[in-house]
N, C-alpha and C. Protein backbone atom coordinates (compact mmCIF):
# COMPACT_ATOMS: atom_id res chain seq x y z
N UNK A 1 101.08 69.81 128.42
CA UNK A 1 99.85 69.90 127.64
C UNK A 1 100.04 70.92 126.53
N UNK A 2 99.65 70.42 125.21
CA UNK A 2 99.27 71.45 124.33
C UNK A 2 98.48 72.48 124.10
N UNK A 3 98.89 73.53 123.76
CA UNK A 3 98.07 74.69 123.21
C UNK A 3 97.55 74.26 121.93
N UNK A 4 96.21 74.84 121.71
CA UNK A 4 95.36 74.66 120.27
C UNK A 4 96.13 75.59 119.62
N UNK A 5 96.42 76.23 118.07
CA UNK A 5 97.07 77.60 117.59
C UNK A 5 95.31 78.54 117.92
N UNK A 6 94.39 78.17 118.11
CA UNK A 6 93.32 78.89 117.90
C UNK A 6 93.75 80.18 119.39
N UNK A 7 94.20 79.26 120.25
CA UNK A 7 94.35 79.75 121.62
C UNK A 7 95.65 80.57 122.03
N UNK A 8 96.50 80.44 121.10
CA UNK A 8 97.91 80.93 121.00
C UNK A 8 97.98 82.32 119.81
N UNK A 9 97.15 82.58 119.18
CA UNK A 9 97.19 83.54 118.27
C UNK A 9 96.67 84.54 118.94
N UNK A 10 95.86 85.21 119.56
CA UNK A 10 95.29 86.25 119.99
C UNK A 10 96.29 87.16 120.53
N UNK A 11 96.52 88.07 120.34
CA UNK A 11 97.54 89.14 120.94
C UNK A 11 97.86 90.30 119.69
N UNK A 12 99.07 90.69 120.46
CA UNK A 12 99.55 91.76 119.33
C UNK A 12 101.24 91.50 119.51
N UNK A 13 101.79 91.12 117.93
CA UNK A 13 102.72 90.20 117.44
C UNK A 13 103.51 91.62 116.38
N UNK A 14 104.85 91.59 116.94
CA UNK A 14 105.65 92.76 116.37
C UNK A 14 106.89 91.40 115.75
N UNK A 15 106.57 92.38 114.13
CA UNK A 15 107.71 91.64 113.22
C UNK A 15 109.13 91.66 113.63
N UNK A 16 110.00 90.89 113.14
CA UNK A 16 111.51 91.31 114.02
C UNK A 16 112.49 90.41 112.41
N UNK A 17 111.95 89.86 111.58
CA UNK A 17 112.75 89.24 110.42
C UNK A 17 111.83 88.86 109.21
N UNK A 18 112.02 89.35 108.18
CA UNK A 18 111.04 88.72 107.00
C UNK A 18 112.19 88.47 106.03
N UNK A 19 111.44 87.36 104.94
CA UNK A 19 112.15 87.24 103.57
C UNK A 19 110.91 87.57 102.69
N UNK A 20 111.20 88.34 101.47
CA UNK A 20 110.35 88.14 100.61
C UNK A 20 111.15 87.91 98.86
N UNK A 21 110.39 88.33 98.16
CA UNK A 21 111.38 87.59 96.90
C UNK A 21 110.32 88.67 95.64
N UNK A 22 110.93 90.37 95.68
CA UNK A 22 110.36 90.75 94.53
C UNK A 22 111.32 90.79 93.45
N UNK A 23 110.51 90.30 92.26
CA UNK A 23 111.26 90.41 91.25
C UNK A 23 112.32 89.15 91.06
N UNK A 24 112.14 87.94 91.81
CA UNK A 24 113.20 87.32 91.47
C UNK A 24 113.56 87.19 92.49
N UNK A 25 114.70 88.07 93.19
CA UNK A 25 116.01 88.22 94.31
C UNK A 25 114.77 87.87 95.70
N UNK A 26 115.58 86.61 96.37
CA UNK A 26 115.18 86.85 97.50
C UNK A 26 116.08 87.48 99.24
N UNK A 27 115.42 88.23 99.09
CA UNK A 27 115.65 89.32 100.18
C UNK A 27 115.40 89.26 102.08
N UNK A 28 115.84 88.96 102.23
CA UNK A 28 116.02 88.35 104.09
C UNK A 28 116.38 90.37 104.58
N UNK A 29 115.93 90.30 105.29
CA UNK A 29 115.27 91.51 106.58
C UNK A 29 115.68 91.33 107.40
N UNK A 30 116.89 91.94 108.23
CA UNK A 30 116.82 91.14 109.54
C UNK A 30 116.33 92.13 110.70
N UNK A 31 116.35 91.65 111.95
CA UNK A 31 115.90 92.92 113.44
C UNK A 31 116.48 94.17 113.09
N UNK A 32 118.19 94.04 112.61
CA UNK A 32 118.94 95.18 113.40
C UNK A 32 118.49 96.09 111.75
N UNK A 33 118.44 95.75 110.93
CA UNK A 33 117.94 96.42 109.45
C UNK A 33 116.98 96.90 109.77
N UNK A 34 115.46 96.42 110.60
CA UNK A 34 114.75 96.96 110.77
C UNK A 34 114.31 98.42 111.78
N UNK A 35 115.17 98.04 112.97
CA UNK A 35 115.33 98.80 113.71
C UNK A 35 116.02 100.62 113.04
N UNK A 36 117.50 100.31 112.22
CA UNK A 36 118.23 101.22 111.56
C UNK A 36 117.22 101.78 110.70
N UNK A 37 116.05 101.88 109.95
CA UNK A 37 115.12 102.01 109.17
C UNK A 37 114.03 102.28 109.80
N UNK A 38 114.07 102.46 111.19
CA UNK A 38 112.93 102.49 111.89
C UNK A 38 111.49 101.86 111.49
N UNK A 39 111.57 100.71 111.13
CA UNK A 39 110.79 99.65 110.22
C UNK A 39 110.23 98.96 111.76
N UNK A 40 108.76 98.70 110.83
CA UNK A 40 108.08 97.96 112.47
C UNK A 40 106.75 97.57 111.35
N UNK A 41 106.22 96.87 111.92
CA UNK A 41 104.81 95.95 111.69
C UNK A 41 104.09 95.52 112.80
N UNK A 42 103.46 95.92 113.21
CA UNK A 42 102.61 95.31 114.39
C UNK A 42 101.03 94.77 114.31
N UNK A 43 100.79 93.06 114.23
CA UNK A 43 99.46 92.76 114.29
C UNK A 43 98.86 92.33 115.16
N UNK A 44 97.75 92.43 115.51
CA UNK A 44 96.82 92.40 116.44
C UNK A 44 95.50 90.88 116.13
N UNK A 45 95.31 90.55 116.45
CA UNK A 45 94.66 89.25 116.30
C UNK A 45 93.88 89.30 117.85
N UNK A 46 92.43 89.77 117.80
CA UNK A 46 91.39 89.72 118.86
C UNK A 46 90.76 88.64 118.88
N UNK A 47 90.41 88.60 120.08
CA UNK A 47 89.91 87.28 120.28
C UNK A 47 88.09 86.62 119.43
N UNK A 48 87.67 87.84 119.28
CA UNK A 48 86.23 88.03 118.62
C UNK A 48 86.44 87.75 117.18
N UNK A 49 87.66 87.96 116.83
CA UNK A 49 87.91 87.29 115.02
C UNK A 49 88.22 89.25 114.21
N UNK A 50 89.03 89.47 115.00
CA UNK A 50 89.15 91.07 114.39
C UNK A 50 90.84 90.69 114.49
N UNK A 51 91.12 91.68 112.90
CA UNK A 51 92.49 91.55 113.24
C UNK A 51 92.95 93.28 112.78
N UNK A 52 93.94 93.62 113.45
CA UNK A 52 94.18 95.35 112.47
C UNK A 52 96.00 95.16 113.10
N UNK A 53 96.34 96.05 112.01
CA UNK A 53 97.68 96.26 111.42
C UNK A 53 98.05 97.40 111.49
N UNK A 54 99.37 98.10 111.99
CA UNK A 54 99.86 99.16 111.59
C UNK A 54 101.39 98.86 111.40
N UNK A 55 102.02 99.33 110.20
CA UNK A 55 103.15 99.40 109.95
C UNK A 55 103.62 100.36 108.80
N UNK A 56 104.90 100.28 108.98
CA UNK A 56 105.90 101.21 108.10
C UNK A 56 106.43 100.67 107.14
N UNK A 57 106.33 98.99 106.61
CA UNK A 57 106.97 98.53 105.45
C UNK A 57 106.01 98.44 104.47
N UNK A 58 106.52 98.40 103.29
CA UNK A 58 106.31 98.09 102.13
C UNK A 58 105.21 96.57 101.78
N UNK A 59 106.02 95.77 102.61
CA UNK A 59 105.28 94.45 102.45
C UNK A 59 104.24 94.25 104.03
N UNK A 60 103.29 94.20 103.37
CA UNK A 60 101.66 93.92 104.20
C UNK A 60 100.89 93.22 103.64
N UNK A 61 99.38 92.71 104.27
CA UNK A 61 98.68 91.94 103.63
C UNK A 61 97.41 92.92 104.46
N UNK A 62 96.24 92.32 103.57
CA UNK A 62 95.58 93.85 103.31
C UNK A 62 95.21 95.49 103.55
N UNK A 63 96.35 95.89 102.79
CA UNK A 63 96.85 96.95 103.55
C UNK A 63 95.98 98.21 103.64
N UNK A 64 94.81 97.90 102.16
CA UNK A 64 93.56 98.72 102.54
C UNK A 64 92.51 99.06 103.19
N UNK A 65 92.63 97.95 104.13
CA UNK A 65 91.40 97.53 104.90
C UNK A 65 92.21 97.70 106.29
N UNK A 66 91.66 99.06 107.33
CA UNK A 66 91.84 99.18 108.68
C UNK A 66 91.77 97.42 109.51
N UNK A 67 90.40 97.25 109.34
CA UNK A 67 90.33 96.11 110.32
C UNK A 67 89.95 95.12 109.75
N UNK A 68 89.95 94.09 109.40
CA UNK A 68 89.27 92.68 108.83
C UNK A 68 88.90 91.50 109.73
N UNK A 69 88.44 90.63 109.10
CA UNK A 69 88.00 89.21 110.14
C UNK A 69 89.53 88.13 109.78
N UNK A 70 89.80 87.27 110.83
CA UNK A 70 90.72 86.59 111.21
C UNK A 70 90.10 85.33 111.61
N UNK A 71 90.69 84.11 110.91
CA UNK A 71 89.76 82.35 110.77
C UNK A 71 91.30 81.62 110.73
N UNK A 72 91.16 80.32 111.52
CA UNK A 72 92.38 79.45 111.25
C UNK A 72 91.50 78.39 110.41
N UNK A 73 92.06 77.64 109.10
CA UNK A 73 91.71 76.50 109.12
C UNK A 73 92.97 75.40 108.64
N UNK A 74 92.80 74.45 109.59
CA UNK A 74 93.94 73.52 109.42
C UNK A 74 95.45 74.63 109.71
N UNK A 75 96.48 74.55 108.77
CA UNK A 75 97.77 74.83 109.11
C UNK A 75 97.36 76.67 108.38
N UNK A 76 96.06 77.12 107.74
CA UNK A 76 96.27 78.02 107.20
C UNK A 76 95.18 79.20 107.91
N UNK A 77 95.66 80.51 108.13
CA UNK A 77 95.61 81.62 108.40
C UNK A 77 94.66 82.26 107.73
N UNK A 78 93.43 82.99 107.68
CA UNK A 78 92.62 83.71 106.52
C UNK A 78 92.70 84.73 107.44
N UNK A 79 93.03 85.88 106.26
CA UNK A 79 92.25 87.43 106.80
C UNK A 79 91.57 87.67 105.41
N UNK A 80 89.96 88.02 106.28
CA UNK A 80 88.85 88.07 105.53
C UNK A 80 88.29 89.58 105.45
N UNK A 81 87.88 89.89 104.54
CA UNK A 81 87.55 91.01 104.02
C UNK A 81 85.61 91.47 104.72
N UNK A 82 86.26 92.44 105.83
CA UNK A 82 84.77 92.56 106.73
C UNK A 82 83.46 92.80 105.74
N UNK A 83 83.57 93.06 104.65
CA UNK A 83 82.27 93.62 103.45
C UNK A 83 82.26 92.25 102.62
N UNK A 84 82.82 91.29 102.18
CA UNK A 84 83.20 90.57 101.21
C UNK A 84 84.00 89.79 101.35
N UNK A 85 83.37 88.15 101.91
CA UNK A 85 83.86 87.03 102.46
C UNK A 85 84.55 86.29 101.35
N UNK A 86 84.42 87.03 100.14
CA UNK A 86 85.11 86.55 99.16
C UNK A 86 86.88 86.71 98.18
N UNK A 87 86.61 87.90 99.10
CA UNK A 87 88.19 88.58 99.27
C UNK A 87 88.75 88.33 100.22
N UNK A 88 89.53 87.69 100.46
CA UNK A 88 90.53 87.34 101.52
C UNK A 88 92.30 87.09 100.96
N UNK A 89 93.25 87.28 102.27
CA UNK A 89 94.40 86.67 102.09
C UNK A 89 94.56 85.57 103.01
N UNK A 90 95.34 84.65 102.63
CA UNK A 90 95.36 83.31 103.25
C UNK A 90 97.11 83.08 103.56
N UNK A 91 97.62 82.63 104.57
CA UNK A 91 99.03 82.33 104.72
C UNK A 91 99.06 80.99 105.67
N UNK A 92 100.07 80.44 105.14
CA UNK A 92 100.82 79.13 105.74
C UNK A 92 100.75 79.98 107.51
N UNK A 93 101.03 78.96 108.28
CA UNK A 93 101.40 79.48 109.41
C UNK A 93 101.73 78.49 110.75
N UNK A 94 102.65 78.80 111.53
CA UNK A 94 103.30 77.89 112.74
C UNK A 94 103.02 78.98 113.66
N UNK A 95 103.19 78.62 115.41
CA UNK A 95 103.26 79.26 116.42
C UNK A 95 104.24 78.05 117.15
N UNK A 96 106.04 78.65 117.05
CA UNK A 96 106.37 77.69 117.55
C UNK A 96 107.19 78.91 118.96
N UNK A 97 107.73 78.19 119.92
CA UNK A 97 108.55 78.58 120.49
C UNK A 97 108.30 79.95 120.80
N UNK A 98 106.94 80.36 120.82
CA UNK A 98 106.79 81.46 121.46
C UNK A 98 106.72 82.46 119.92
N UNK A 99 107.08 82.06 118.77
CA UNK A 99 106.91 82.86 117.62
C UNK A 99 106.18 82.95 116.81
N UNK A 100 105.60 83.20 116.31
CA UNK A 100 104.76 83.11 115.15
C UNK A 100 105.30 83.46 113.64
N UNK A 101 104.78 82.55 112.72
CA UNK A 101 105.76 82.46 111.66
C UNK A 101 104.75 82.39 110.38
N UNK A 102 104.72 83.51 109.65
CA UNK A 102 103.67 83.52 108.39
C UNK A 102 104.39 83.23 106.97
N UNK A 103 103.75 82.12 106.04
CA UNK A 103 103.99 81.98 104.86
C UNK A 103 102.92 82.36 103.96
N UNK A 104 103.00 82.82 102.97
CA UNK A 104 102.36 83.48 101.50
C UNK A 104 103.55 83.27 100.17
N UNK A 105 102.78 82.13 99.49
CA UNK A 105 103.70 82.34 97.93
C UNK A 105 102.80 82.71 97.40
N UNK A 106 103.65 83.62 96.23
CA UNK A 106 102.55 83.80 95.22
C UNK A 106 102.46 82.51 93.84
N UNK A 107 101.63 82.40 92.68
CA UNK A 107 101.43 81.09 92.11
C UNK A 107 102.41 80.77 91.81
N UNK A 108 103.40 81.05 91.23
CA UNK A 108 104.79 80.47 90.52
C UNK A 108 105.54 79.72 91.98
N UNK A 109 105.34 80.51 93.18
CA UNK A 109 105.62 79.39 94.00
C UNK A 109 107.11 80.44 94.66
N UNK A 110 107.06 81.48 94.46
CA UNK A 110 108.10 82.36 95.02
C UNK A 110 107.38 83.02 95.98
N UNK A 111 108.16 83.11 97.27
CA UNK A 111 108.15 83.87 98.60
C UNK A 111 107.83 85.61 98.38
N UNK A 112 106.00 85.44 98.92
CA UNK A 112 105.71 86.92 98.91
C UNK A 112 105.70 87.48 100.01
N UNK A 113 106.05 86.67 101.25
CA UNK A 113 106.32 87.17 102.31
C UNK A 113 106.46 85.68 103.15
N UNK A 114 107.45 85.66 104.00
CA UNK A 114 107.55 84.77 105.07
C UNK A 114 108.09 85.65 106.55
N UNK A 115 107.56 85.91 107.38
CA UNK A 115 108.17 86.60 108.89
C UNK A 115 107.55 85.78 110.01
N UNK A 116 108.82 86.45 110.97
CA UNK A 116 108.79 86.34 112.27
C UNK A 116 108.24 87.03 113.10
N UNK A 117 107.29 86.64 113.68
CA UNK A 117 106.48 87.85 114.65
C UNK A 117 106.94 87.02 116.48
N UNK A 118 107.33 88.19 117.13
CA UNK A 118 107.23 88.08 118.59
C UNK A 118 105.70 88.50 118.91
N UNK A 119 105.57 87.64 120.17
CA UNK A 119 104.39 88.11 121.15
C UNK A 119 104.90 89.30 121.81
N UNK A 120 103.80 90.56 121.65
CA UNK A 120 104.52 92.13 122.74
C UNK A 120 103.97 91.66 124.03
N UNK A 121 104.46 91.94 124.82
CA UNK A 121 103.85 92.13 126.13
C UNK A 121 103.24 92.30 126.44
N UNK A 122 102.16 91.94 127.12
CA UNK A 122 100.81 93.26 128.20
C UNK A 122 101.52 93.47 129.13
């Protein structure tokens, strides 16, 4: 039997590989880079529609906002801006194989972030 993604997202999901593409060059991240850099991202996705973030890289999605609201629709991801339903970031997204996998281009159509998130443990 299948899982819904509605039912598979809730947890707290630690990055382990990203690509992104500033400036042109696209740039692949891998675990052991991150680890050597003591680099970490960790998101949280509650079940009530709260999502919060803490990390040490450079590349995040709204990195001003402690906590925001969290919506699936269809294949795409919204984190919504708790004051202003009109500000949001939106990403492509899979939950395969136990991973979770976020896409964001920006308009020209270049990779502003694509990663790999593991499920952490309880």
């Amino acid at each position: 039997m299948f899982s819904r993604p509605v039912s598979l997202i809730p947890g707290r999901w630690q990055l382990f590989e990203y690509y992104t593409e500033p400036e042109g060059e696209l740039l692949n991240i891998k675990e052991d880079q991150l680890k050597n850099k003591n680099g970490f991202w960790i998101i949280e996705f509650r079940e009530n529609g709260e999502f919060m973030q803490t990390s040490s890289l450079p590349v995040r999605f709204m990195e001003d906002i402690p906590v925001c609201k969290w919506r699936l629709q269809r294949n795409f991801l919204k984190m919504i801006h708790p004051d202003n339903q009109n500000y949001y970031e939106e990403f492509q997204f899979a939950v395969e194989r136990g991973l979770l996998k976020l896409l964001k281009k920006d308009i020209n159509g270049r990779i502003k972030f694509f990663g790999f998130f593991k499920k952490e443990s309880v």
